[in-house]
Protein backbone atom coordinates (compact mmCIF):
# COMPACT_ATOMS: atom_id res chain seq x y z
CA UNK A 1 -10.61 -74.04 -11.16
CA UNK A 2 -11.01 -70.65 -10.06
CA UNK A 3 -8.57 -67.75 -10.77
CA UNK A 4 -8.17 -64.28 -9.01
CA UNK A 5 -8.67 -61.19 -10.17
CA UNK A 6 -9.64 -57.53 -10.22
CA UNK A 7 -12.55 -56.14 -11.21
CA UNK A 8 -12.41 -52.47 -12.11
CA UNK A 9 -15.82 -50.66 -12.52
CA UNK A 10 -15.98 -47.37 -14.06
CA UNK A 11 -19.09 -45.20 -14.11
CA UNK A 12 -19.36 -41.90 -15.84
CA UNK A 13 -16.94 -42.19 -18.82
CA UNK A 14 -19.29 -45.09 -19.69
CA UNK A 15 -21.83 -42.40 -20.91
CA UNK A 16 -19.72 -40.47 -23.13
CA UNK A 17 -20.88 -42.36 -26.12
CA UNK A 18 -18.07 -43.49 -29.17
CA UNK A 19 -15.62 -41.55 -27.06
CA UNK A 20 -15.67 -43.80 -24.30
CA UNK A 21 -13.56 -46.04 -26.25
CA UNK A 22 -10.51 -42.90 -26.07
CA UNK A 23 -11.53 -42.37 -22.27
CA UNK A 24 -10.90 -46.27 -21.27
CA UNK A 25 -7.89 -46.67 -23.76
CA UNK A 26 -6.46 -43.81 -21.25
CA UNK A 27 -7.94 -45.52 -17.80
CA UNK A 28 -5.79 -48.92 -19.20
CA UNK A 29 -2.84 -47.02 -20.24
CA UNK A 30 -3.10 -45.36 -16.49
CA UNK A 31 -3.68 -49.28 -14.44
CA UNK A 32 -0.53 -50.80 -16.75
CA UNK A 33 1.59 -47.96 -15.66
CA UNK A 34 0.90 -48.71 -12.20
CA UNK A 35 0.70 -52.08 -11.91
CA UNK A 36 3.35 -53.26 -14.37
CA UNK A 37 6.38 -53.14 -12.19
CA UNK A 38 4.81 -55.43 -10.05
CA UNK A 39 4.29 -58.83 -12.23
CA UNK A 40 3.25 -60.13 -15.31
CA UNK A 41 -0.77 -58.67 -15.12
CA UNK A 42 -2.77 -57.91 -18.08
CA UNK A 43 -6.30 -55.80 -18.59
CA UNK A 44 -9.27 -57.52 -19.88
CA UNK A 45 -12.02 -55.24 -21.76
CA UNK A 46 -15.35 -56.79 -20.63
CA UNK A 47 -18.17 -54.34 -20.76
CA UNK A 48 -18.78 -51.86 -18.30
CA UNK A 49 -16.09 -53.17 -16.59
CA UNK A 50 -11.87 -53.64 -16.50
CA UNK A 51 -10.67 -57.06 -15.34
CA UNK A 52 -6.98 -57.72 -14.28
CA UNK A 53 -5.40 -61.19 -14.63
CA UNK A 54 -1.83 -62.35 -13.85
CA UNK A 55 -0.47 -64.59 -16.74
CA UNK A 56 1.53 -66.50 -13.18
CA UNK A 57 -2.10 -67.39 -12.21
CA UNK A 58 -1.14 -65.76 -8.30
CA UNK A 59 -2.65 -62.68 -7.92
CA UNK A 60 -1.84 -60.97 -4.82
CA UNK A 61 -4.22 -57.85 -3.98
CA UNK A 62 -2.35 -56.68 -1.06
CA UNK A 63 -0.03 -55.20 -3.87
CA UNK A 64 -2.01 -54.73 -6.18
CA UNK A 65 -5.05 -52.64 -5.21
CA UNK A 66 -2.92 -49.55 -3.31
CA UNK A 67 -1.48 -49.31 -6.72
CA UNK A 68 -4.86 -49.23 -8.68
CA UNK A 69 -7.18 -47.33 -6.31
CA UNK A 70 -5.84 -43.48 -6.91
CA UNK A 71 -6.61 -44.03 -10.68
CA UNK A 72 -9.07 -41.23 -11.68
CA UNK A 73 -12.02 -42.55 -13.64
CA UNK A 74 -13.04 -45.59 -11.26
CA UNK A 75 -15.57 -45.97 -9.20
CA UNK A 76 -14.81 -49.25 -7.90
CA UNK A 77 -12.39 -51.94 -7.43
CA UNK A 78 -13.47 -55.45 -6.49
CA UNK A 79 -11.29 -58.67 -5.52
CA UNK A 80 -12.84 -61.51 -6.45
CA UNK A 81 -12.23 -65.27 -8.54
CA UNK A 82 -13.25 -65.93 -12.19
CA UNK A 83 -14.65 -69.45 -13.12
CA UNK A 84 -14.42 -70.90 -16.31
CA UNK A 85 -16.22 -73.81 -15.55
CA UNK A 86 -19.82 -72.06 -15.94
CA UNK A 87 -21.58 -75.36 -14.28
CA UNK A 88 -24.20 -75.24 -11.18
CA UNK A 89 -22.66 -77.18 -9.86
CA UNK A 90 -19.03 -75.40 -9.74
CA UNK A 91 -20.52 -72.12 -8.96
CA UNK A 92 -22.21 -73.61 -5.78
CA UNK A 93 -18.55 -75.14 -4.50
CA UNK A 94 -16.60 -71.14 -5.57
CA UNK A 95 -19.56 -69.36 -3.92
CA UNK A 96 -19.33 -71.26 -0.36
CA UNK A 97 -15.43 -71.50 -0.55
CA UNK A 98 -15.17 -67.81 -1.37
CA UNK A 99 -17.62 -67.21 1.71
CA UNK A 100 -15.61 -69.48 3.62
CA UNK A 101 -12.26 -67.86 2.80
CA UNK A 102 -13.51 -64.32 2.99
CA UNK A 103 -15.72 -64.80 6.12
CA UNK A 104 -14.75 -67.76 7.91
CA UNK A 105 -17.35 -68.27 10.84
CA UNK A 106 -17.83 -64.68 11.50
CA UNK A 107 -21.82 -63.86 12.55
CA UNK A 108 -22.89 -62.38 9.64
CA UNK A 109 -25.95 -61.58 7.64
CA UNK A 110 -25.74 -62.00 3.62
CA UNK A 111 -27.42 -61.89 0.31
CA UNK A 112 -26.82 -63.10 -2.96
CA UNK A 113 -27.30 -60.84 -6.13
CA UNK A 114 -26.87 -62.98 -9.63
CA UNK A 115 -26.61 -60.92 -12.87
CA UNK A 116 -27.03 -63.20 -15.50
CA UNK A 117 -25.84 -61.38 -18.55
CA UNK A 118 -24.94 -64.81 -20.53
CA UNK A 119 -28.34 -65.73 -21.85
CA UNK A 120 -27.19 -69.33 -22.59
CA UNK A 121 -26.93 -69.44 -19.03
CA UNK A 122 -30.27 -71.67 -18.51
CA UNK A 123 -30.95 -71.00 -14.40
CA UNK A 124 -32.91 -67.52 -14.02
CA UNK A 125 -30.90 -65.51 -11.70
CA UNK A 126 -33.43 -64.93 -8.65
CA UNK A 127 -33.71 -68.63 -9.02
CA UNK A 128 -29.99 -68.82 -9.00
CA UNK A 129 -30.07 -66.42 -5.54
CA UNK A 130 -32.18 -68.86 -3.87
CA UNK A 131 -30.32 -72.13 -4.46
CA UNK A 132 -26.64 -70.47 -3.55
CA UNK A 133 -28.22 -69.01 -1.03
CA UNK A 134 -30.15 -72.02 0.28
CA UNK A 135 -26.58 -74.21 0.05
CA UNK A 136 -24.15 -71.22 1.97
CA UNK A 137 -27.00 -71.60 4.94
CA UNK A 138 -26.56 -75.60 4.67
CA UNK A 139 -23.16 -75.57 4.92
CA UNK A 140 -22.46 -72.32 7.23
CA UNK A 141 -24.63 -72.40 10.14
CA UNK A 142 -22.96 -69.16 10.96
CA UNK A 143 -25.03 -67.20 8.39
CA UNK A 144 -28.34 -65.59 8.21
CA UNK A 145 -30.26 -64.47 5.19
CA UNK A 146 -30.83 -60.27 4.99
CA UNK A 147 -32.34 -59.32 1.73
CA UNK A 148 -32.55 -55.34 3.02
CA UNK A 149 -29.46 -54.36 4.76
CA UNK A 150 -26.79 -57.45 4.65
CA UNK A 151 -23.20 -57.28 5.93
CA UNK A 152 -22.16 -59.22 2.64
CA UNK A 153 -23.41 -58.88 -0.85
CA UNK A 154 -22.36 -61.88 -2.71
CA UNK A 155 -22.42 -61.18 -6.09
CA UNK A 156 -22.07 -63.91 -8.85
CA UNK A 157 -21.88 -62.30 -12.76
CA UNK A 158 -22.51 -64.90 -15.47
CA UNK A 159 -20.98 -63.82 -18.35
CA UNK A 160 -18.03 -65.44 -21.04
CA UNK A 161 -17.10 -66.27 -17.00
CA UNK A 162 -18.37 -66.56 -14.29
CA UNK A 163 -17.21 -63.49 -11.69
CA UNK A 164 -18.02 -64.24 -7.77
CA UNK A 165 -17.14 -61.30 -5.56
CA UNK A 166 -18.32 -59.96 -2.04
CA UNK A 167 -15.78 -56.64 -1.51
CA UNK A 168 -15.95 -53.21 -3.04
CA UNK A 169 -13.17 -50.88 -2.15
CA UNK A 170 -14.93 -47.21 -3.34
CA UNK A 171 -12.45 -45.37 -4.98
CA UNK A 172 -12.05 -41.60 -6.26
CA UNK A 173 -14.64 -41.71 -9.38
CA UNK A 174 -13.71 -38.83 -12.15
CA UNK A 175 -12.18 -38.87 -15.18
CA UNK A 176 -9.35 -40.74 -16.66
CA UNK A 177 -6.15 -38.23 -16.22
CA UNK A 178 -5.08 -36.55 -19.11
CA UNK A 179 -8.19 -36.73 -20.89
CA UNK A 180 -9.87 -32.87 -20.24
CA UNK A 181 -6.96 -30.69 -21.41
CA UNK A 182 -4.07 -29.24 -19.86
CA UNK A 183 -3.68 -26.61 -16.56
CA UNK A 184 -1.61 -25.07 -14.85
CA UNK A 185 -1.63 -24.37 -11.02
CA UNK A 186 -0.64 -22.04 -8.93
CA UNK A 187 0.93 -24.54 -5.94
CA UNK A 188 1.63 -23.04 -2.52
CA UNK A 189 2.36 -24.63 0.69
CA UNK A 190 -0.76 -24.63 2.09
CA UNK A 191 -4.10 -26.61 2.40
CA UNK A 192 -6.20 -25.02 -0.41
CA UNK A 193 -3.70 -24.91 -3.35
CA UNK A 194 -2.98 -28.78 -3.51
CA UNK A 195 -7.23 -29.70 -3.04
CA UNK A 196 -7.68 -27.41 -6.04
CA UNK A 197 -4.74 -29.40 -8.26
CA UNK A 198 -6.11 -32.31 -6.95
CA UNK A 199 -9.64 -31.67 -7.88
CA UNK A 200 -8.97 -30.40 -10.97
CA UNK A 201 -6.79 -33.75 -11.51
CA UNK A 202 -9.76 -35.73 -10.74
CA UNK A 203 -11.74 -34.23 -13.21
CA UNK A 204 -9.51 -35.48 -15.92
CA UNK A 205 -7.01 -32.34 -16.44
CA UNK A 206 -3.45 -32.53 -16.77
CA UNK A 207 -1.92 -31.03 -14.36
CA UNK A 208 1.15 -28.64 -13.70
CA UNK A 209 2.45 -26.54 -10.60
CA UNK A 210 3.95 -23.10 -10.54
CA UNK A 211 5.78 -22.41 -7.34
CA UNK A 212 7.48 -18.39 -5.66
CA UNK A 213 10.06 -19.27 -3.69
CA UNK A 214 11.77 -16.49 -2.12
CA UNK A 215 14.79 -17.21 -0.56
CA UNK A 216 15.82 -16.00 2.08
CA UNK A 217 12.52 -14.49 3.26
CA UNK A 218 11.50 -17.92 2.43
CA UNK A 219 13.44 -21.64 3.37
CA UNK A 220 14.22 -24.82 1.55
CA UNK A 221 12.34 -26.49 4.26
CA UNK A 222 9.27 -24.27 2.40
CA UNK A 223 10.34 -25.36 -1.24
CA UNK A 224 10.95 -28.74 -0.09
CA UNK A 225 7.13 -28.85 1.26
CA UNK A 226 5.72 -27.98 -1.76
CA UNK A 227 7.97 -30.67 -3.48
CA UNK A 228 6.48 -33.53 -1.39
CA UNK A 229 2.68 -31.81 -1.85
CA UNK A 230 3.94 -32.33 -5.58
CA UNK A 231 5.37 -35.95 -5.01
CA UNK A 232 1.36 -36.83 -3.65
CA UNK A 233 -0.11 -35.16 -6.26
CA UNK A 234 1.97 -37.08 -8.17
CA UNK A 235 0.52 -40.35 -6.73
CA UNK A 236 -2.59 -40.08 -8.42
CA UNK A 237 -1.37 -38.60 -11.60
CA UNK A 238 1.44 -40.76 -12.16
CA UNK A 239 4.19 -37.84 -12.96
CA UNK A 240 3.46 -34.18 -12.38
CA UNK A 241 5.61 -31.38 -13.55
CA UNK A 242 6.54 -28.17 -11.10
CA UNK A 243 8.43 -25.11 -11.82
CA UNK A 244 9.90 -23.15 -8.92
CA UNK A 245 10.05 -19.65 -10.12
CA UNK A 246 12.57 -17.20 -8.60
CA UNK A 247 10.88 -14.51 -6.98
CA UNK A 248 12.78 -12.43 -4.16
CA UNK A 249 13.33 -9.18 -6.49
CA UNK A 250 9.84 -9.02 -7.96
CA UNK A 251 8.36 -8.64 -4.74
CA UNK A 252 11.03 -6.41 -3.26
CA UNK A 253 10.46 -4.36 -6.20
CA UNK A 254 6.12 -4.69 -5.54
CA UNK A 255 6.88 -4.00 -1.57
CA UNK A 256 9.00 -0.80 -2.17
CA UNK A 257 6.47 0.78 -5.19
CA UNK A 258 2.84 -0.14 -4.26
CA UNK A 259 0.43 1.19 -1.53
CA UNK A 260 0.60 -1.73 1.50
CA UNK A 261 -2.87 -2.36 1.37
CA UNK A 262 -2.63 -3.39 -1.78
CA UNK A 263 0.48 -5.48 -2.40
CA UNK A 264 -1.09 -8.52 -2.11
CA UNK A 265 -3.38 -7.77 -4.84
CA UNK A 266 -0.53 -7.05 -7.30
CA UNK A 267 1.56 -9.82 -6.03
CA UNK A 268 -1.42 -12.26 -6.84
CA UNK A 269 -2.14 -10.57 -10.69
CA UNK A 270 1.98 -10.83 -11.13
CA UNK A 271 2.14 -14.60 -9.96
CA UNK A 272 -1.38 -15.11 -12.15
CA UNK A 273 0.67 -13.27 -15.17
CA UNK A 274 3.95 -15.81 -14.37
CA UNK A 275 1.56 -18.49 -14.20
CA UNK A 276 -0.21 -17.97 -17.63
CA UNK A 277 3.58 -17.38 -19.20
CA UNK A 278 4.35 -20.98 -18.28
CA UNK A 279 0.60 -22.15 -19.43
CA UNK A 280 1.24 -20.96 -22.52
CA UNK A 281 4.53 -21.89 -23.10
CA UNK A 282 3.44 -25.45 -21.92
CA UNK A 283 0.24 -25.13 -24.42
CA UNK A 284 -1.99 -25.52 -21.41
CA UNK A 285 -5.65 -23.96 -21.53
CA UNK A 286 -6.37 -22.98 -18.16
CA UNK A 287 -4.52 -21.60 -14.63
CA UNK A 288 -5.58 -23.32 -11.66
CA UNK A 289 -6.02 -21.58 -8.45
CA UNK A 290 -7.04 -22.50 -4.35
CA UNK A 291 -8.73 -19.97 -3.92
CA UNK A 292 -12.28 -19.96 -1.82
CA UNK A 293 -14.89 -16.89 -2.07
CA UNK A 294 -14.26 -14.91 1.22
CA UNK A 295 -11.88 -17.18 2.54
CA UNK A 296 -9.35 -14.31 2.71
CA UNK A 297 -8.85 -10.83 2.13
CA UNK A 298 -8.18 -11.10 -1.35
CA UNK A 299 -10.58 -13.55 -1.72
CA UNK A 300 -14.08 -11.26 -1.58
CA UNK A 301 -15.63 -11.00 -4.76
CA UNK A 302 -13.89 -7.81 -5.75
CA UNK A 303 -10.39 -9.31 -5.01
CA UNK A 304 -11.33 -11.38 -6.97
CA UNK A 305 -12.32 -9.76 -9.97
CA UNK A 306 -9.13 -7.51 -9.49
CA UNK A 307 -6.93 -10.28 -9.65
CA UNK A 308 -8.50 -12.24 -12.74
CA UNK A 309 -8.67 -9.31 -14.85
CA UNK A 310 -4.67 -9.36 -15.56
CA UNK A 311 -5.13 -13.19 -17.15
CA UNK A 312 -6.07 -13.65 -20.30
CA UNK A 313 -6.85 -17.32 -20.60
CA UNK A 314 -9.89 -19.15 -18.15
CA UNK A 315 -8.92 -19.64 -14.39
CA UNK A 316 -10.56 -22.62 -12.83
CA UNK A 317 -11.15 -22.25 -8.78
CA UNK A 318 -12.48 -25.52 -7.87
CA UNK A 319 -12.72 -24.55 -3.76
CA UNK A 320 -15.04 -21.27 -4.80
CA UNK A 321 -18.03 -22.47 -2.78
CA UNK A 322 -16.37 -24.60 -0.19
CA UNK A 323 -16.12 -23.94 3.49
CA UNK A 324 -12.63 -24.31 5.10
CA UNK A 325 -13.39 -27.42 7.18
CA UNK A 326 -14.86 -28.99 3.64
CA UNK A 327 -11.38 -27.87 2.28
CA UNK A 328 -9.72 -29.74 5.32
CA UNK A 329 -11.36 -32.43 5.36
CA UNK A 330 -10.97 -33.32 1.64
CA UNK A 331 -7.03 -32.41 2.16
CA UNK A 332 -7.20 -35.14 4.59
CA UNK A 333 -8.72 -37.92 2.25
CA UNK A 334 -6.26 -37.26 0.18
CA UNK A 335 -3.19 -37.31 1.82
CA UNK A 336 -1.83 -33.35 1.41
CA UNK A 337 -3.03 -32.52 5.02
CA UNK A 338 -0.33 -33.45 7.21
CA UNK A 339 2.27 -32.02 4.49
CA UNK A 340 0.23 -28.69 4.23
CA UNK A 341 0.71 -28.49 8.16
CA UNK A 342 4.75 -28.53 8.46
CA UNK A 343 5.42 -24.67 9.93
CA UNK A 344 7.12 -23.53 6.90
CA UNK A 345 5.94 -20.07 4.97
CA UNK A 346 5.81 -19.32 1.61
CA UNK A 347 6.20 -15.97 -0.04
CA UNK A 348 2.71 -14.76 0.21
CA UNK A 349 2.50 -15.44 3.97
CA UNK A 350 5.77 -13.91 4.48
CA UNK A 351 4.79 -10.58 2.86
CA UNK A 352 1.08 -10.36 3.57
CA UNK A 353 -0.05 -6.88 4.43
CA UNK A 354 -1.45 -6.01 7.85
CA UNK A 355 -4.53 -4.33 6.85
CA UNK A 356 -5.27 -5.55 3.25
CA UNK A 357 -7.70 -4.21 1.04
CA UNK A 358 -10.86 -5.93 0.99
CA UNK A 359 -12.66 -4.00 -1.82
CA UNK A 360 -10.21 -3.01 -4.38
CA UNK A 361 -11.15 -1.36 -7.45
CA UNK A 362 -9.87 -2.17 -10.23
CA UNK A 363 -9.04 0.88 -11.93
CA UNK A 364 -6.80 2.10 -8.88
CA UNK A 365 -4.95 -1.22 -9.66
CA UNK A 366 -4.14 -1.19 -12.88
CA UNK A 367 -3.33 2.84 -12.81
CA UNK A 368 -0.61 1.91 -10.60
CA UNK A 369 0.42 -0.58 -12.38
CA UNK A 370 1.14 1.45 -15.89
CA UNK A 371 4.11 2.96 -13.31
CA UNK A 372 5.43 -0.24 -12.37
CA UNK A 373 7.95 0.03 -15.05
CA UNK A 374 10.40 -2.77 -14.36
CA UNK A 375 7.59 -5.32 -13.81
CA UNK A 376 7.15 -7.09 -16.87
CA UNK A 377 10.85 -7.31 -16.79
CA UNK A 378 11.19 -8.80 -13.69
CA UNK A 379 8.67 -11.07 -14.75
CA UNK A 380 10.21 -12.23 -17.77
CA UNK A 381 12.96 -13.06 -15.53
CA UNK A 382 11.65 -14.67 -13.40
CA UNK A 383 10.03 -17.05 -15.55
CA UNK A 384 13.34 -17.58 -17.68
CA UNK A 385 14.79 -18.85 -14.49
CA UNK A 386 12.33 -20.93 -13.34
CA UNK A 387 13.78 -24.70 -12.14
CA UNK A 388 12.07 -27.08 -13.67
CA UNK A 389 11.10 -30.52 -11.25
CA UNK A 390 9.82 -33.41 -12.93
CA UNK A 391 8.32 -36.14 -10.43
């Protein structure tokens, strides 16, 4: 009789050598989180490969795969039947009724790929290609061999089992979450800053969002943005943490004692320094930032290098080298688009200069800085008072 399941197919942590074992320890601990309010599954370690099983023996995939597809660290999930019953015989009658079930008598073109891993497993599998193949055209008239470009791959794995499955839903490849460290980002409203946390996600950081809300130059509705952007980061991480950090009189305090020009320049190094205050609190190893070379004002190189002089520990900028639309376009995949587009502004929109500086030097920066001298004050504050949102 066959049974349904999942098959889960990783791809890069496979190459990691012993410490693949730590890296799909974490991808398990990440499916069971997700998939164990709905029903009595379990994870099967076959290699290469994850397989999910329900202990009811009813496996239902419309529930199950939305839930196991935003996993970082797979590279594909497949629905498909496991036969014990390893028999030519049985295989033959799974293969058409899986056709039959999946297809019906759609026009299609097909081929069969057998990987025949269990040795003890007599039939060779191009030999085994040729006879399903051969009986799916005797009993579906509907179907034509294509050996170069099919519109179904049917693919039969003989191993322990036997694994018959046509259907490969691509997911988001990466790293298990969790497994690259800690970092911290700096999460606006807008399209670039959620891509970047995202990304950085993806690659297997931990991830944590630092917020400026400054009411009343900026609204709830703005906070509340960033919240949700949080809640679908927080879809493919599983939890996220975000602080909202107070900061209405820092940036009164920037607006009233720096040149115009430059106050985005010294808002940016005093959100980088609040930022890194938190990552170090939180032992994280990096800062996290949206930012996109040229993008902006205070995005040319020497913004740049203004603004990351004030940090102390790494700052990752995942979007360096990508093009807006790219930076769209990947906010739409994901889900943060439509989110990133509600009209509300946050505090660096709100107080952007009208001419900024595109070239600042950094020596004029940090010489008018040494007079700021309530700033590390205020920032002290401001982090002290930081709410703390766990999703």
């Amino acid at each position: 009789m066959a049974e349904k399941v999942l098959i889960i197919k990783y791809g890069e942590i496979a190459m990691r050598g012993n410490n693949r074992y730590i890296f799909i320890n974490r991808l398990i601990s990440a499916i069971r989180r997700n998939i164990d309010p709905l029903g009595n599954y379990y994870v099967v370690r076959d290699p290469g490969r994850l397989i999910v099983e329900d202990r009811s023996g009813e496996l239902d995939y419309d529930l199950l795969i939305p839930r196991v597809v935003p996993i970082f660290g797979l590279v594909e999930v497949c629905p498909g039947v496991r036969l014990a019953d390893m028999t030519y015989e049985t295989i033959l009658e799974e293969a058409y009724r899986h056709m039959k079930e999946q297809y019906g008598d759609q026009q299609i073109s097909f081929k069969v790929k057998t990987r025949r891993a269990n040795q003890g497993f007599t039939i060779p599998s191009m030999d085994m290609n040729m006879k399903v193949g051969e009986y799916l055209l005797e009993q579906m008239p509907n179907l034509k061999v294509d050996v170069h470009k099919p519109d179904v791959m049917l693919n039969i794995e003989i191993r322990n089992s036997v694994y018959i499955h046509s259907k490969g839903i691509k997911t988001y490849g990466g790293l298990p979450y969790g497994s690259s460290g800690k970092g911290v980002s700096l999460l606006s409203g807008g399209i670039d800053s959620p891509v970047a946390t995202w990304m950085m996600a993806k690659r297997g950081v931990e991830v944590e969002g630092v917020y400026f809300h400054s009411p009343p130059y900026t609204s709830e509705w703005a906070k509340e943005k960033v919240i949700d952007l949080a809640k679908r980061i927080a879809d493919f991480t599983g939890e996220f943490r975000l602080y909202v950090v107070p900061f209405t009189e820092l940036q009164l305090y920037l607006l009233d004692n720096v040149a115009h020009d430059k106050l985005t320049i010294h808002l940016k190094r005093a959100m980088m320094r609040a930022g890194e205050m938190i990552a170090k609190k939180d032992e994280a190893m990096a800062l996290i930032t949206g930012e996109s070379v040229g993008q902006v004002a205070s995005q040319t190189m020497q913004g740049i290098y203004a603004i990351n002089a004030v940090c102390e520990m790494p700052v990752l900028r995942p979007l360096a080298g990508m093009d807006k639309q790219e930076i769209i376009n990947l906010a739409q995949k994901i889900g943060t688009f439509e989110i990133s587009a509600r009209p509300y502004e946050d505090c660096c929109t709100v107080f952007v200069a009208k001419h900024p500086v595109t070239k600042p030097r950094l020596s004029f920066i940090e010489k008018s800085e040494r007079r700021l001298t309530e700033l590390d004050r205020l920032l002290e504050e401001s982090v002290q008072k930081a709410e703390i949102i766990e999703l």
